[in-house]
Protein backbone atom coordinates (compact mmCIF):
# COMPACT_ATOMS: atom_id res chain seq x y z
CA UNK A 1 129.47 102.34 57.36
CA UNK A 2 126.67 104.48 56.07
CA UNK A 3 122.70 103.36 56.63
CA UNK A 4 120.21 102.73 53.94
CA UNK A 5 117.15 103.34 56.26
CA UNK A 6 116.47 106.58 55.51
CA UNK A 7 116.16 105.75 52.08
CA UNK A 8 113.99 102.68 52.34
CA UNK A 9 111.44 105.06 54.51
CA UNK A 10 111.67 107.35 51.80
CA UNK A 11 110.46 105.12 49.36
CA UNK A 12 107.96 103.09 51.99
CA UNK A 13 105.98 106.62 52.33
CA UNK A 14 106.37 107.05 48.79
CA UNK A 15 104.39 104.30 47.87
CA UNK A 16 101.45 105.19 50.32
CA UNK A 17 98.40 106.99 48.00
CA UNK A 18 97.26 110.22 50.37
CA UNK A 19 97.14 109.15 53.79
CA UNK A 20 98.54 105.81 55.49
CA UNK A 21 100.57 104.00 58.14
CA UNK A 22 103.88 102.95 57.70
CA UNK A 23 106.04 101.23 60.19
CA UNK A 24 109.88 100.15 59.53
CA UNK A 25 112.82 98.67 62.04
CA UNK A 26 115.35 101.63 61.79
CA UNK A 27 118.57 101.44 63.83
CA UNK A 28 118.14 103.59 67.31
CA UNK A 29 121.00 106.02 66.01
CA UNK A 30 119.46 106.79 63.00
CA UNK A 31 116.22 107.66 64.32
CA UNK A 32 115.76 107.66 68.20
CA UNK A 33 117.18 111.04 69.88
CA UNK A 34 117.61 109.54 73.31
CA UNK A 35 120.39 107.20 71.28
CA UNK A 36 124.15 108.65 72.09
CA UNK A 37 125.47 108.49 68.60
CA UNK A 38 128.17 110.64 66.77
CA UNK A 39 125.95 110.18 63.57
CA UNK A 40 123.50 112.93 64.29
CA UNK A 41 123.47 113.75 60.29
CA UNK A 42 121.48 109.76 60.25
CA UNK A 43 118.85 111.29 62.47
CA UNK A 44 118.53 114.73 60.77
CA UNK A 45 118.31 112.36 57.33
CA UNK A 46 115.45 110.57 59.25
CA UNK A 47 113.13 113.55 60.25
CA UNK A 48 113.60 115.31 56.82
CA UNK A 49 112.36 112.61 55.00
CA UNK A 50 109.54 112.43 57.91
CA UNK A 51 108.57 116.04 57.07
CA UNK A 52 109.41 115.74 52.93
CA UNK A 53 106.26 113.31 53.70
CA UNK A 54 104.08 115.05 56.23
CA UNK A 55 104.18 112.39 58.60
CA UNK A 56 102.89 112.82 62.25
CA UNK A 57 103.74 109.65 64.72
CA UNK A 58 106.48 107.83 67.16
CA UNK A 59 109.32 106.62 67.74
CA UNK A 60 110.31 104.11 70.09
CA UNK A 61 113.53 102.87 70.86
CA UNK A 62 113.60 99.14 71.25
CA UNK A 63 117.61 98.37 72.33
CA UNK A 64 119.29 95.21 71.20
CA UNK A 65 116.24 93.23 70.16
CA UNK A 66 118.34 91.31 67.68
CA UNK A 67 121.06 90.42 69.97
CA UNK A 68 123.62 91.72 67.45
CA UNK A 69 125.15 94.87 68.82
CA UNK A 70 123.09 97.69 66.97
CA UNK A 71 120.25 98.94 68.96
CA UNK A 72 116.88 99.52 67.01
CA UNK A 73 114.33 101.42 67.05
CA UNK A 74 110.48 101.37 65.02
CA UNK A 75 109.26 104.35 63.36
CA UNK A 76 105.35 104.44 63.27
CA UNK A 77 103.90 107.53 61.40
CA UNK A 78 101.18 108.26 59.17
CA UNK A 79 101.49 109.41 56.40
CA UNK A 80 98.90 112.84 55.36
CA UNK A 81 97.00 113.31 58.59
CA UNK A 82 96.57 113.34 62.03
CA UNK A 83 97.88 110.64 63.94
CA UNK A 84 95.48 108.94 65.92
């Protein structure tokens, strides 16, 4: 039951050059602290790989966009600046 998110963000903001935008669907309990979840390490994975980047931006939960049970949640951050 684990989630790959965290590790396809890694590598999205690995692939931006300096400074850039990246946005990615992440479920809400890997990324959205307003989400009750037990899996708080998922979030904690989530914001370390936010700061391993230097990334400044939001996160908004969505709910169950996808009518399939798991609530969502998009990450936008930029990557190596200000966010603006």
């Amino acid at each position: 039951k684990g989630d790959l998110s965290a590790v396809f963000l890694d590598l999205m903001l690995g692939f931006v050059k300096d400074q850039g935008y990246v946005g990615i669907v992440l479920p809400a309990g890997q990324s959205y602290s307003g989400s009750m979840t037990p899996h708080g390490a998922g979030k904690l994975l989530t914001y370390t790989v936010l700061e391993k980047w230097g990334c400044e931006g939001e996160i908004l939960y969505l709910g169950d966009v996808f009518r399939h049970g798991v609530h969502a949640s998009i990450a936008i951050v930029r990557r190596g600046g200000a966010f603006e």
